[in-house]
C-alpha atoms as a PDB file:
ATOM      1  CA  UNK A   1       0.370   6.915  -3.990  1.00  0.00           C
ATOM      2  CA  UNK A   2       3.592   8.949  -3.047  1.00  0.00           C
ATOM      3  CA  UNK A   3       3.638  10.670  -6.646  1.00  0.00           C
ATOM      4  CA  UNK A   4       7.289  11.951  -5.944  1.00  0.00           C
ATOM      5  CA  UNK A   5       8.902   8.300  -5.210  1.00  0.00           C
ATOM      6  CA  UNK A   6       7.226   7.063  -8.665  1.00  0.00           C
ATOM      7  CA  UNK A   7      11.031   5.877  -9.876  1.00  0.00           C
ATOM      8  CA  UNK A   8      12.296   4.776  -6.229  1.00  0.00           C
ATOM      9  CA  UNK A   9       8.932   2.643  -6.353  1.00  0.00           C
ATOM     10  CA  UNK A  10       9.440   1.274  -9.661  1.00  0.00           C
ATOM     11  CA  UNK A  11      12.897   0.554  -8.632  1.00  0.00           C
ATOM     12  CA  UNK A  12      12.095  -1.082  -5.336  1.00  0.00           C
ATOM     13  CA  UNK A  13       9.270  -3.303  -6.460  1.00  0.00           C
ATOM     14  CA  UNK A  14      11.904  -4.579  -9.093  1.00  0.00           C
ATOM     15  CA  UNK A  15      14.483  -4.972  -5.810  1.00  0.00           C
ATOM     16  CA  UNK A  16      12.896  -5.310  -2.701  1.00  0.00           C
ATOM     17  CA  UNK A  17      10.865  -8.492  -2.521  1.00  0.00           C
ATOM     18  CA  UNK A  18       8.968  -7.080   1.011  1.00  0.00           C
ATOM     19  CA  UNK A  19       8.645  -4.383  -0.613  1.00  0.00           C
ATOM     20  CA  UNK A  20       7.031  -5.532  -3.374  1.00  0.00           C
ATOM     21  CA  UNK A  21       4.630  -7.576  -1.306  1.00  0.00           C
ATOM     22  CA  UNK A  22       3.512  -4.834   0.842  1.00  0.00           C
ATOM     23  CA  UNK A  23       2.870  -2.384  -2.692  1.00  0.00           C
ATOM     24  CA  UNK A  24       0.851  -5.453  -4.181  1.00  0.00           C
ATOM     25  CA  UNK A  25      -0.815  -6.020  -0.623  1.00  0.00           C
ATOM     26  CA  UNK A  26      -1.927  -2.401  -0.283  1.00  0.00           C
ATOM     27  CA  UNK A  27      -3.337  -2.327  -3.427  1.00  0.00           C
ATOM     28  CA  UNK A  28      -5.285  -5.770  -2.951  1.00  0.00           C
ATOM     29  CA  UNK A  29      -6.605  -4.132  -0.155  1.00  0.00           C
ATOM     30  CA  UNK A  30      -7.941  -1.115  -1.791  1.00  0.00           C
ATOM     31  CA  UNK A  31      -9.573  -2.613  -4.820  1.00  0.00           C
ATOM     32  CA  UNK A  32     -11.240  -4.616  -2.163  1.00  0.00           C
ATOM     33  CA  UNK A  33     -12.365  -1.580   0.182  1.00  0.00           C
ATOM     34  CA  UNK A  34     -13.684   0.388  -3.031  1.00  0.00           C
ATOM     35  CA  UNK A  35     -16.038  -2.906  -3.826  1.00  0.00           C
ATOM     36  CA  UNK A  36     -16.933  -2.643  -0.861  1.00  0.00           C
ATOM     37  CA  UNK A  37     -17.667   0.057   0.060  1.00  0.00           C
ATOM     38  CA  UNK A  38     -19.658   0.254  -4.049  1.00  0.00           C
ATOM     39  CA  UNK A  39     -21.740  -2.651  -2.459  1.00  0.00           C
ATOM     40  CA  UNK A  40     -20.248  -5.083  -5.005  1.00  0.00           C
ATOM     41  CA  UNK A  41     -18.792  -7.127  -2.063  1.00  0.00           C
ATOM     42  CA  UNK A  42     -20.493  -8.264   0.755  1.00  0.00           C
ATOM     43  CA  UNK A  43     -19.027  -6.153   3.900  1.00  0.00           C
ATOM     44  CA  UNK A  44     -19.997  -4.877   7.271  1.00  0.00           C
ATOM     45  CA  UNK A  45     -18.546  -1.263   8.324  1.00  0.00           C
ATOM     46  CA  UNK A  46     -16.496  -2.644  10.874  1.00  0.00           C
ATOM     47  CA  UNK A  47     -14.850  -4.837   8.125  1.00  0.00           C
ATOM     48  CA  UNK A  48     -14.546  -1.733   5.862  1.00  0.00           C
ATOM     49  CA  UNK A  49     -12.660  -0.293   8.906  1.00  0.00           C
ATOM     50  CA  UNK A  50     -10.655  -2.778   9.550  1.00  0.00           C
ATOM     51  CA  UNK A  51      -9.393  -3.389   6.298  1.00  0.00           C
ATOM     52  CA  UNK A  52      -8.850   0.384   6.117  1.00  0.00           C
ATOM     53  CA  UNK A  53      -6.679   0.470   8.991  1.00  0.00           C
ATOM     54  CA  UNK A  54      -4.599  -2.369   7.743  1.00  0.00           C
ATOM     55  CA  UNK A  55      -4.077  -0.600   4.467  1.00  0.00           C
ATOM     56  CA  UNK A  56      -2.838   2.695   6.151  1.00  0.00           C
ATOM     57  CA  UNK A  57      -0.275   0.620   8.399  1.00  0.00           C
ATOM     58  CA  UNK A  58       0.876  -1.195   5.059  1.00  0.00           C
ATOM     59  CA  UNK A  59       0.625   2.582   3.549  1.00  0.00           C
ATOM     60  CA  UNK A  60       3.153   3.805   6.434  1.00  0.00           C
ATOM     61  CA  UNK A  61       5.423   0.973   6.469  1.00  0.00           C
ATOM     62  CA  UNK A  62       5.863   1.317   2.485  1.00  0.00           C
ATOM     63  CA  UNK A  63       6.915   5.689   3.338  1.00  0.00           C
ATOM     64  CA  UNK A  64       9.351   4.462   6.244  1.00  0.00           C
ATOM     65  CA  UNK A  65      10.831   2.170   3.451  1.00  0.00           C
ATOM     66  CA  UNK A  66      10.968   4.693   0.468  1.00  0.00           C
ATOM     67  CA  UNK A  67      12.286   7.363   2.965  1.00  0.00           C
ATOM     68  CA  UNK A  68      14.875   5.267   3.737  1.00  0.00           C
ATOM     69  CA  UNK A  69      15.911   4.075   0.338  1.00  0.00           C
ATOM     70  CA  UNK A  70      15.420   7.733  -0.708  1.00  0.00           C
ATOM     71  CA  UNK A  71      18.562   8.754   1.481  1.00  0.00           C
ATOM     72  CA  UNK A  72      20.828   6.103   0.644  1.00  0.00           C
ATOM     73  CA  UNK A  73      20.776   6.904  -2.612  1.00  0.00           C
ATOM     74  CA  UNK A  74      21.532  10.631  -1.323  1.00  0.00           C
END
């Protein structure tokens, strides 16, 4: 995910403690949906969804921040 921040992330994950939580949330999240959606977890496709949708959010919220960071350090 976002191949071109792969320092800022490092760096951010280190520094930001929301950040961190969001990176380690998002990929909670998408172990789970790939279980899932293997049919080693137990899901309906509305949960899939869901899930999905809250890992795009989390997924938007962590570019916002990196976009941000990206131009401070500018």
């Amino acid at each position: 995910m976002f191949p071109e921040y792969r320092d800022l992330i490092h760096t951010l994950k280190l520094e930001d403690n929301h950040f961190a939580r969001l990176f380690e949330k998002h990929h909670v999240l998408d172990h789970q949906i790939r279980r899932m959606e293997a049919g080693q977890e137990p899901a309906t496709h509305e949960r899939i969804e869901t899930l999905k949708k809250e890992k795009l959010l989390i997924k938007d919220e962590l570019y916002v921040i990196l976009k941000k960071a990206d131009a401070e350090a500018a």
